[in-house]
Protein backbone atom coordinates (compact mmCIF):
# COMPACT_ATOMS: atom_id res chain seq x y z
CA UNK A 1 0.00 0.00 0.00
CA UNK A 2 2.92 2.28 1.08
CA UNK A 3 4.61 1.64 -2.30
CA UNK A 4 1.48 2.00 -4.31
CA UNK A 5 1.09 5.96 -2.43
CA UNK A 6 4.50 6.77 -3.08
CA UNK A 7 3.90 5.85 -6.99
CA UNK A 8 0.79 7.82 -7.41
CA UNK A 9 2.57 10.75 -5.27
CA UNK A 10 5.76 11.20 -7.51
CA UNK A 11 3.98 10.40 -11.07
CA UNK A 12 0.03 11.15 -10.45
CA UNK A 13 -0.27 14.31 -8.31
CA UNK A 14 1.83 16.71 -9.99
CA UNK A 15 0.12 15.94 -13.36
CA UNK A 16 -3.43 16.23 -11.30
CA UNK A 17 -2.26 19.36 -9.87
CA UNK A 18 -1.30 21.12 -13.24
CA UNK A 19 -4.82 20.17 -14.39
CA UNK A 20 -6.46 21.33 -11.78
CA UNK A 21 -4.48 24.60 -12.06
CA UNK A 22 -4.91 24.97 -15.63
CA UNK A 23 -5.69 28.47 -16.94
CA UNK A 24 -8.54 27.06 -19.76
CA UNK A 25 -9.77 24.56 -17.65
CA UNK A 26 -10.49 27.01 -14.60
CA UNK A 27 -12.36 29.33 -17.04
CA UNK A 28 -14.64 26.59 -18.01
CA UNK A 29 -15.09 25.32 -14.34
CA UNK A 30 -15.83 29.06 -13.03
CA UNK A 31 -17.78 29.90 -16.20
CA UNK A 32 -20.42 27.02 -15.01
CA UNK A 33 -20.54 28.19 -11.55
CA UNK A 34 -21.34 31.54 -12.74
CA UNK A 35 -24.54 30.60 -14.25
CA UNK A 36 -25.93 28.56 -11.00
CA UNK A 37 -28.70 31.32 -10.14
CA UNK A 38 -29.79 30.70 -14.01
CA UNK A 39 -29.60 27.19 -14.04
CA UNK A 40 -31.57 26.67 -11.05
CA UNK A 41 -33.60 29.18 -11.80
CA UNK A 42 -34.86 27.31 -14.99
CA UNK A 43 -35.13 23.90 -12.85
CA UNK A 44 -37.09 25.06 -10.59
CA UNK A 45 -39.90 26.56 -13.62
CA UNK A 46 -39.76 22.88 -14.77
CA UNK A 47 -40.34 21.60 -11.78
CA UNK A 48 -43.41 23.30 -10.59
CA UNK A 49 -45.13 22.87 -13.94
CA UNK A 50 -44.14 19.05 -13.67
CA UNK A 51 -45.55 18.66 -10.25
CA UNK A 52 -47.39 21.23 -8.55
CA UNK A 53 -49.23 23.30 -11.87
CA UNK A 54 -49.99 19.43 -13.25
CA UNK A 55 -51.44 18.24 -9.52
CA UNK A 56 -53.74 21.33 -9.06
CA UNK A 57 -55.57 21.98 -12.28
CA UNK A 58 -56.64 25.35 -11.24
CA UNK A 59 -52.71 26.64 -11.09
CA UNK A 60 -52.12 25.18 -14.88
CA UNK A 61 -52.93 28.20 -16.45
CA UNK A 62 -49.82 29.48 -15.04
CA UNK A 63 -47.90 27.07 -16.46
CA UNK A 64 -47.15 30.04 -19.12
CA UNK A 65 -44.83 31.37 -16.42
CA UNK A 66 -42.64 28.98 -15.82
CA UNK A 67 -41.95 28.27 -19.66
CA UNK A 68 -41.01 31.52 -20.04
CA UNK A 69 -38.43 31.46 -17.31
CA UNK A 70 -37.16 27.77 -19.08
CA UNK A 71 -37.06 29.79 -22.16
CA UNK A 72 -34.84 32.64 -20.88
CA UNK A 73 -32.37 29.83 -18.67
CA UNK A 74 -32.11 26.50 -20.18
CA UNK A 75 -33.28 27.06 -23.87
CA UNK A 76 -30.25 29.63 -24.22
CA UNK A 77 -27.83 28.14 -21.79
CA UNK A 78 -24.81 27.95 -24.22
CA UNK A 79 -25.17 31.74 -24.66
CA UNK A 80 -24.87 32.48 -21.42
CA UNK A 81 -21.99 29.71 -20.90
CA UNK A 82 -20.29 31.46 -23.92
CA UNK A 83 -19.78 34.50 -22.24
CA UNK A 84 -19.08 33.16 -18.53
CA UNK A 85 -16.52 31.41 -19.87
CA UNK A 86 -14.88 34.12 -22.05
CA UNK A 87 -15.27 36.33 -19.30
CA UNK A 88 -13.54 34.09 -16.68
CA UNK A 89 -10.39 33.41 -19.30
CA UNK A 90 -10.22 36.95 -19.96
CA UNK A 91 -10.38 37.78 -16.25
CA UNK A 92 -7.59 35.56 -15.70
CA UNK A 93 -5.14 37.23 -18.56
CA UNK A 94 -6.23 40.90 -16.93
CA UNK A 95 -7.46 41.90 -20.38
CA UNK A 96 -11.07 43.76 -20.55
CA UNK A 97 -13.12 40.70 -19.73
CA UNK A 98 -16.51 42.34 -20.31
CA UNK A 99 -15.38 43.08 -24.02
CA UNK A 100 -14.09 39.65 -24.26
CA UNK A 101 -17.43 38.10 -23.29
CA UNK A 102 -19.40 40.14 -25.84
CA UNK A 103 -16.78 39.47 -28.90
CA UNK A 104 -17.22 35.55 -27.95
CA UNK A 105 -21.22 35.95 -27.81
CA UNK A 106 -20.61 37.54 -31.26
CA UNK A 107 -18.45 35.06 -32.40
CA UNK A 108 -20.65 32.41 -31.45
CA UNK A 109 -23.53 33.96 -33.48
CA UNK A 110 -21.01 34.44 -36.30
CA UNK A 111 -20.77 30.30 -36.60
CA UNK A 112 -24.16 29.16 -35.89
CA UNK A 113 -25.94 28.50 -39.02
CA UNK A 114 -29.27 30.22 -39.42
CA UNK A 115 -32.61 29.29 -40.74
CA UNK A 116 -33.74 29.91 -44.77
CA UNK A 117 -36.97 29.18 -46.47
CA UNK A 118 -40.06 29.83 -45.10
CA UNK A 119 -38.89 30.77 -41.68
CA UNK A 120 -37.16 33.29 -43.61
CA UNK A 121 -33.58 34.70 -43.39
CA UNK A 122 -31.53 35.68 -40.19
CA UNK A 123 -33.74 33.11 -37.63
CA UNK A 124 -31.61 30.70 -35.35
CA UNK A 125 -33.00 27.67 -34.15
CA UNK A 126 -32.67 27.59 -29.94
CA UNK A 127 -31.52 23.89 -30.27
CA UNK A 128 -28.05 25.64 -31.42
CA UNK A 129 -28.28 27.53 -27.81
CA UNK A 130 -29.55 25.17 -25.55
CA UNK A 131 -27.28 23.03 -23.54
CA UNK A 132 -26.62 20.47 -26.51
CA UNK A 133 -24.41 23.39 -28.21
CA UNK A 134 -22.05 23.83 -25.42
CA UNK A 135 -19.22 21.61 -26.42
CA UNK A 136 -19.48 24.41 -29.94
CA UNK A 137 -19.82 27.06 -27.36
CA UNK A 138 -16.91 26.61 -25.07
CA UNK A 139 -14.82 25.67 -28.06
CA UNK A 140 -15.83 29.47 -29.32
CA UNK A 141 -15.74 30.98 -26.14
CA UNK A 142 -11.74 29.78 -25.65
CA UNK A 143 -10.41 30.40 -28.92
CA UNK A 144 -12.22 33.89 -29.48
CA UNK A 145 -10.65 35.01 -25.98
CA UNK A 146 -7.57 33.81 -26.92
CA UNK A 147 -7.45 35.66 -30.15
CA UNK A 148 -8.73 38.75 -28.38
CA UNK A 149 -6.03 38.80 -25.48
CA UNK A 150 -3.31 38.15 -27.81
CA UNK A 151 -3.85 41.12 -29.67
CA UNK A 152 -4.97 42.84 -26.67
CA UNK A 153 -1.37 42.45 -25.10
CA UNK A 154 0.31 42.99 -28.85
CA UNK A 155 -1.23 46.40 -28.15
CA UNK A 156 -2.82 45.89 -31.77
CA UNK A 157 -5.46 48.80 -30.35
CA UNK A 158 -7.14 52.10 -31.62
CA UNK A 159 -5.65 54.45 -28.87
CA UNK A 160 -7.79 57.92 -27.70
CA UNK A 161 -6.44 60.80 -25.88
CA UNK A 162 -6.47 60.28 -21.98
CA UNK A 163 -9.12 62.96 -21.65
CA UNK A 164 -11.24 60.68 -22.83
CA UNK A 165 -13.89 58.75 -20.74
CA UNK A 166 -12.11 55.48 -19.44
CA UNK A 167 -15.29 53.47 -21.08
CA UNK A 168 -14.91 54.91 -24.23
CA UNK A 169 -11.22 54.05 -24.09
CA UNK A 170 -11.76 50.51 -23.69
CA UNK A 171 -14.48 50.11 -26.09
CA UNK A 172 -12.11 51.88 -28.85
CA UNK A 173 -9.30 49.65 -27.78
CA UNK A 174 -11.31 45.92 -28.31
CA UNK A 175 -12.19 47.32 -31.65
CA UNK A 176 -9.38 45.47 -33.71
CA UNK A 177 -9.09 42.44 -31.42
CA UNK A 178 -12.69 41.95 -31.41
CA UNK A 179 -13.19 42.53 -35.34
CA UNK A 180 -10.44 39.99 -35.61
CA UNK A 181 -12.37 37.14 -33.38
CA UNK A 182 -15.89 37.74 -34.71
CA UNK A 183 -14.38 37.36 -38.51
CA UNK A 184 -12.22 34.72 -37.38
CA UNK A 185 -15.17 32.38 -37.11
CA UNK A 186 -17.35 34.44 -39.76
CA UNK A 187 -14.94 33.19 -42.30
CA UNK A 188 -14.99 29.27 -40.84
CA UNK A 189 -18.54 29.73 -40.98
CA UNK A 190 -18.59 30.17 -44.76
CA UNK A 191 -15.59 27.74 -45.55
CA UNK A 192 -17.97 25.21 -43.96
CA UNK A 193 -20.98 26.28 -45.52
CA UNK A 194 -19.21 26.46 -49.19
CA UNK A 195 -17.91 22.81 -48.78
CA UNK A 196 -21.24 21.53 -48.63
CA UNK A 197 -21.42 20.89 -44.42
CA UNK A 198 -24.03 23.02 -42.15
CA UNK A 199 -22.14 24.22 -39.23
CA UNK A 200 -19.47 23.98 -37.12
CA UNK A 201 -22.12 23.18 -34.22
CA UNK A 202 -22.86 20.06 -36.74
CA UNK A 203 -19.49 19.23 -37.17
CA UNK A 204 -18.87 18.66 -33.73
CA UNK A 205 -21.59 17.07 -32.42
CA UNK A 206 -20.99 14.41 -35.00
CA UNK A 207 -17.48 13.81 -34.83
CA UNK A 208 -16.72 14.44 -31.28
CA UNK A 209 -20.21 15.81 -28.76
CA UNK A 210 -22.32 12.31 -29.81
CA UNK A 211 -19.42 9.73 -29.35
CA UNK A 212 -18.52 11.14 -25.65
CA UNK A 213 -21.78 11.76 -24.30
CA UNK A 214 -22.93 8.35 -25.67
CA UNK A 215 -19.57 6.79 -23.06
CA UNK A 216 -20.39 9.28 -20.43
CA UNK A 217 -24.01 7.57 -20.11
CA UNK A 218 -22.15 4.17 -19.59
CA UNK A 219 -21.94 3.22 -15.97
CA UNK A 220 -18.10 2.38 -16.43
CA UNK A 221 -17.83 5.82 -16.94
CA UNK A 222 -19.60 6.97 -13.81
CA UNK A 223 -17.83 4.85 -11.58
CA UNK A 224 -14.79 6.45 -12.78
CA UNK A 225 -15.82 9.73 -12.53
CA UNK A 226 -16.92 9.23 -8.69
CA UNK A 227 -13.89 7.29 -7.80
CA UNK A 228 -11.66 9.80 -9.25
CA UNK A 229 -12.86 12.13 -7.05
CA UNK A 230 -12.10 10.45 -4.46
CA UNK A 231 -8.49 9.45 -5.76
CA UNK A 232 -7.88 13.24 -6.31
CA UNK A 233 -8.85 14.28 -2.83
CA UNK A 234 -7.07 11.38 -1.02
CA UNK A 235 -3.83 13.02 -2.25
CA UNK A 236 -5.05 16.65 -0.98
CA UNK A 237 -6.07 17.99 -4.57
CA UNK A 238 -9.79 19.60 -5.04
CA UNK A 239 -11.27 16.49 -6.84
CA UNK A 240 -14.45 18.86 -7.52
CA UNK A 241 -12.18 21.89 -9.35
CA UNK A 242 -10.42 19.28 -11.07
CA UNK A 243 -13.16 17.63 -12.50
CA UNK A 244 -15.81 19.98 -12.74
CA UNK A 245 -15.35 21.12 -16.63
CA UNK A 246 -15.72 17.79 -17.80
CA UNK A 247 -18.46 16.70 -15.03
CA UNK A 248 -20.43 20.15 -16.23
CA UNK A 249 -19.41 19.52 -20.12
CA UNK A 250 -20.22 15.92 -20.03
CA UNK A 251 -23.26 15.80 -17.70
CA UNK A 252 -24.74 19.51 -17.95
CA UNK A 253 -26.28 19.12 -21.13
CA UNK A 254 -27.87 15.34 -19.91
CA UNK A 255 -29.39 17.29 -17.25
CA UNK A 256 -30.55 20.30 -19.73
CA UNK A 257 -32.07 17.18 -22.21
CA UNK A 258 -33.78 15.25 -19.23
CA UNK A 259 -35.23 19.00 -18.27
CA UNK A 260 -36.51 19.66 -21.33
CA UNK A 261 -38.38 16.25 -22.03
CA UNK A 262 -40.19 16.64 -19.10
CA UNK A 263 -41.04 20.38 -20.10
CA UNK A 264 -42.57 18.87 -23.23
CA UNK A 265 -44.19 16.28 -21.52
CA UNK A 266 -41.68 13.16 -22.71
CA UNK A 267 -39.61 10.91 -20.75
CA UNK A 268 -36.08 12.17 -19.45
CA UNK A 269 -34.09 10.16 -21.92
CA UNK A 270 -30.41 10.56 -19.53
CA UNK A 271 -29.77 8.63 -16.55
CA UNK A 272 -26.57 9.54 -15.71
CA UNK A 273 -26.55 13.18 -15.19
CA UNK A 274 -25.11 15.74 -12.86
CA UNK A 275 -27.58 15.77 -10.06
CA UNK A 276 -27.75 12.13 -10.39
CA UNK A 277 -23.94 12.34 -8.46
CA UNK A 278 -24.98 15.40 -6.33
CA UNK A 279 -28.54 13.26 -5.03
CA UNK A 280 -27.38 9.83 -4.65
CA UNK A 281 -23.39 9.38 -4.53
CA UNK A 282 -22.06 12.86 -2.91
CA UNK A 283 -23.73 12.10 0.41
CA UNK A 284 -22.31 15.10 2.46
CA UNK A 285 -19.73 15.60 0.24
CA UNK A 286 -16.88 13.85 -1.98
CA UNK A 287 -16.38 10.41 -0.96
CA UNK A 288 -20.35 10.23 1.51
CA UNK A 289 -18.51 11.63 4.25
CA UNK A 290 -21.13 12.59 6.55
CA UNK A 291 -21.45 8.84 6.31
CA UNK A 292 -18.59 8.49 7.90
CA UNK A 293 -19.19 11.22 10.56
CA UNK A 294 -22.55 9.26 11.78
CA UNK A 295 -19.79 5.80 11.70
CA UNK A 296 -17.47 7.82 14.33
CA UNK A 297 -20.55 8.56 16.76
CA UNK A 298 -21.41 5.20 16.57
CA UNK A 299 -18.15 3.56 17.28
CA UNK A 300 -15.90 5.37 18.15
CA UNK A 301 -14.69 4.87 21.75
CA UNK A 302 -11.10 5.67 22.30
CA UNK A 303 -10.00 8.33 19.72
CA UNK A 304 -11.38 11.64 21.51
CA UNK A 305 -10.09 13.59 18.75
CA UNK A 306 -11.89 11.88 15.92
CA UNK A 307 -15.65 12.39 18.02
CA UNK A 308 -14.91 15.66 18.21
CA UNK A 309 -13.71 16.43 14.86
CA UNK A 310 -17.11 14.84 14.10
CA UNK A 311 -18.96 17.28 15.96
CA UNK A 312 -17.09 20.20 14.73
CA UNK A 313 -17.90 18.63 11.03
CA UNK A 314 -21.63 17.71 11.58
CA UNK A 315 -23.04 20.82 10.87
CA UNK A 316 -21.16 21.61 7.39
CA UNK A 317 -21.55 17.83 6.36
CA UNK A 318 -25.24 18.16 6.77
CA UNK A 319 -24.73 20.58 4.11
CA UNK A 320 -22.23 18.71 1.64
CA UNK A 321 -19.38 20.67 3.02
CA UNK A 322 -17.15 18.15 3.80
CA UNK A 323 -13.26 20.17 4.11
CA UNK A 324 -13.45 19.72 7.70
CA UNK A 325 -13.33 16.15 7.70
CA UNK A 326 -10.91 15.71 4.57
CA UNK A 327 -8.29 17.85 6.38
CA UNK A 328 -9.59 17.29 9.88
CA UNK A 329 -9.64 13.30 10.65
CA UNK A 330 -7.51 13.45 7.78
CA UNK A 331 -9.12 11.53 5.12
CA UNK A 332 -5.84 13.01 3.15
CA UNK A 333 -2.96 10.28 2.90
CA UNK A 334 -4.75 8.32 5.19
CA UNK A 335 -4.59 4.75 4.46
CA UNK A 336 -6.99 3.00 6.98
CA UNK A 337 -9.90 5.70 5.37
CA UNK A 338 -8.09 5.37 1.69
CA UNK A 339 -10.74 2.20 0.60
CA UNK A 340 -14.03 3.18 1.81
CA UNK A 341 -13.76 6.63 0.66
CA UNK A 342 -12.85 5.09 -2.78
CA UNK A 343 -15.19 2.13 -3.06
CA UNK A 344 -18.22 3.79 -1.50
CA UNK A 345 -18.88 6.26 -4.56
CA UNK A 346 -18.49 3.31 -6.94
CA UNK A 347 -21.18 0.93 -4.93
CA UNK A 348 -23.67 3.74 -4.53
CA UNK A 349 -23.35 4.96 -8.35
CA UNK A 350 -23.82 1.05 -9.60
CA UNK A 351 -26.99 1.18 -6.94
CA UNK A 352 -28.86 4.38 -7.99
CA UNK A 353 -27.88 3.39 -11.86
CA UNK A 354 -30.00 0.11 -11.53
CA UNK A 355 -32.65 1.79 -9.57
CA UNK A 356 -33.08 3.86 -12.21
CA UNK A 357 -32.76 1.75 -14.99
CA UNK A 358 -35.37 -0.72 -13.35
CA UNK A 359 -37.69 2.19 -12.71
CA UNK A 360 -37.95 2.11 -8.75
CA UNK A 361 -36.30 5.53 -8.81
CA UNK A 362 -37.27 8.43 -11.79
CA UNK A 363 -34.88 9.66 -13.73
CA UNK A 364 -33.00 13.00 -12.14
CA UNK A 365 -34.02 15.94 -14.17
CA UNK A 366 -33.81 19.16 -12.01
CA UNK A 367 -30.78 20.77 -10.80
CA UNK A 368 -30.13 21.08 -7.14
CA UNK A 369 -27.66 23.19 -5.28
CA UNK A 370 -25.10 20.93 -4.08
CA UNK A 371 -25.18 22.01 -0.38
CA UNK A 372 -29.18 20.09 -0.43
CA UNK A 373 -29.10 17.56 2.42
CA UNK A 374 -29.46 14.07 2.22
CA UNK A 375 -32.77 12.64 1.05
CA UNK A 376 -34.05 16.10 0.06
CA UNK A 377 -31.59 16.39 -2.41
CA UNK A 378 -33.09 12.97 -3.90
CA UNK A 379 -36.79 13.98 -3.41
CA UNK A 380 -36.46 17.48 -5.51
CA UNK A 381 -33.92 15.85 -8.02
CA UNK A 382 -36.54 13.50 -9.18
CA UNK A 383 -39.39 15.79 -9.29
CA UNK A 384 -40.49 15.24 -5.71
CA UNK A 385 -40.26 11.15 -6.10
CA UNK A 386 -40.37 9.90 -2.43
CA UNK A 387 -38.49 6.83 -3.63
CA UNK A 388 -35.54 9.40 -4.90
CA UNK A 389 -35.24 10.40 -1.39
CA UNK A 390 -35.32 6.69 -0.20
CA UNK A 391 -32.81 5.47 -2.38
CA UNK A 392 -30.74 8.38 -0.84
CA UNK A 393 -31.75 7.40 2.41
CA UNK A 394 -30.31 3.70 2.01
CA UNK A 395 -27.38 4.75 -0.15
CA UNK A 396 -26.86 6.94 3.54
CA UNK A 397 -27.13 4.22 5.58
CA UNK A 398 -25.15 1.68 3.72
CA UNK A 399 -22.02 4.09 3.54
CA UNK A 400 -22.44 4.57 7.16
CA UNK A 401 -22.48 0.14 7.14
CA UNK A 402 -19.08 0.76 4.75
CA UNK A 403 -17.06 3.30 7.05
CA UNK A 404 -18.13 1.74 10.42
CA UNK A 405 -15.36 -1.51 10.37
CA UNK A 406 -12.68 1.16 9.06
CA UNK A 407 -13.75 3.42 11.61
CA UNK A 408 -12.90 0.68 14.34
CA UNK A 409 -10.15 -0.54 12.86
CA UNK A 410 -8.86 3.49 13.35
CA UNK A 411 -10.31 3.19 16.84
CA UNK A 412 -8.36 -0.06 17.76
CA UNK A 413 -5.53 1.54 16.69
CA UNK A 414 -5.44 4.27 19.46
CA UNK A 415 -3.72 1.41 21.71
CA UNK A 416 -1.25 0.73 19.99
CA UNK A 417 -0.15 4.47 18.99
């Protein structure tokens, strides 16, 4: 076990690290988080007209509502992911981020193919903006900031006297970089186009956005996912910053599909989503560490340090905040906790898959903040399922059954330290 540490440590952590660290990478992860208030703004409209505007007939006229909130969140989520993102890799170069957002928004529009005969010229489809067109957005978003900054800092600018207003000086000064990004991907829109494809957004989600998402609904590929962030933490690395652009570029758009079938009244096609990890795996965190907290209370007799660490960590595991007891206990390079923090995501990802797939459990299709306690998080996730907050009621209870002989084992210990 020692040996097999020390490998990961020399070869695995650095490499981990410079990902997590990664300038692109970060923009996308941030970029996400930016657009939570929207997000769940737009799962909660397609919640209520799923549940409480379908139960009480007398409230479905309102239903109106909530489908325009959907309309302005989810139906025109790349959009806004465009320009989070831009903005974020901008922010990060300390080059006018607000001009960089706008140039990638236009940029975006520049390459998205729009709609001829009887719709009639200069009308784009919202399937190009939904969440299906953000691997084509974030694509967009990082090259069009790129091309922006670099000419930005080749001071490739119109320059006004300095008694001009500071607004009108930046404005003037994005001119050139931002003419250069927007026809950038004007003219790939029309080399495209004249070779006989549709779009770039067509393009991609042949060659590259089908094939991935089609693995990332494979439970192989979920298993991975959780254990990794596990793996990732266990060596004191952020597993969620680390993995959050591909968990949001992989399993966002699931979530956006599954939201939208049940908007128009069809059944959530995605069981593997993001929620599905936040309701049913993450039980108080990374790794279902409040699990663990409830396995110290129960067993724990000699190791005064670790019940009180628990208390200390009670209150922010209840809430999926689980830093206390990674650096606390530590979970971190801590080989008696190392295999059930690892193999409890797995077991409780293969679990909720089946109960899904067998139909015990509905399909997760509304976006939760992550900090939603256990068992609520899997009631609202499925659309106010009682047997989605079961499930995370057992998964609960069976990482609690997981951590307990570990916890002893650490307890045990205590004599001979």
């Amino acid at each position: 076990m020692n040996s097999f540490i020390s490998f990961l440590e020399k070869k695995f952590v650095p490499v981990a690290g410079r990902i997590g660290s990664q300038r692109h990478l970060v923009a996308v992860r941030d970029g996400f988080v930016s657009i939570m208030p929207l997000v769940l703004a737009g799962s909660l409209a397609v919640l209520l007209n799923s549940t409480l505007f379908t139960w009480l007939p007398f409230l479905e006229i309102l239903k109106g509502i909530n489908g325009n909130v959907w309309w302005g969140t989810f139906a025109i989520m790349t959009l806004l992911v465009v320009f989070s993102v831009a903005y974020n890799l901008s922010k990060s170069y300390d080059v006018n981020p607000l001009a960089a957002g706008l140039v990638s928004i236009g940029a975006f529009l520049a390459v998205t193919p729009q709609a001829h005969g009887e719709a009639g010229w200069g009308y784009i489809h919202w399937g190009y903006l939904n969440a299906t067109g953000l691997f084509t957005g974030i694509l967009v978003a990082l090259i069009a900031t790129e091309i922006f900054v670099k000419l930005m800092k080749k001071n490739l600018i119109i320059k006004l006297p300095e008694n001009v207003p500071p607004a009108v000086g930046k404005a003037f000064a994005a001119v050139i970089p931002g003419l250069a990004a927007v026809y950038f991907f004007g003219i790939i829109g029309f080399l495209i186009s004249q070779f006989g494809g549709n779009s770039l957004y067509d393009i991609i989600m042949t060659s590259i956005q089908k094939p991935i998402m089609g693995l990332s609904q494979g439970l192989g590929s979920a298993i991975v996912i959780s254990i990794l962030l596990s793996v990732f933490w266990f060596f004191g690395l952020h597993g969620g910053n680390i993995m959050e652009p591909i968990i949001q570029s992989l399993y966002m758009p699931a979530l956006e599909a599954n939201a939208s079938a049940v908007q128009l009244g069809q059944a959530a096609p995605n069981i593997i989503n993001k929620v599905f990890f936040d309701a049913f795996v993450h039980l108080g965190g990374v790794g279902a560490t409040l699990a663990l907290i409830v396995a110290v209370f129960i067993v724990t007799k000699k190791r005064k340090e670790y019940k009180e660490i628990a208390k200390l960590s009670a209150p922010a595991g209840i809430f999926n905040i689980n830093e206390p007891v990674m650096f606390g206990f530590p979970i971190i390079l801590n080989p008696i906790l190392l295999i059930p923090f690892i193999l409890i995501p797995g077991i409780l990802t293969v679990i909720s898959y089946f109960a899904t797939v067998i139909g015990l459990v509905p399909v997760t299709y509304v976006a939760i903040p992550w900090i939603t306690p256990v068992g609520i998080g899997g009631f609202l996730a499925t659309g106010g399922s009682i047997m989605g907050a079961l499930l995370a009621i057992i998964n609960f209870a069976l990482a609690v059954l997981i951590y307990i002989p570990f916890v002893k084992l650490a307890d045990n210990m205590a004599d001979k330290k």
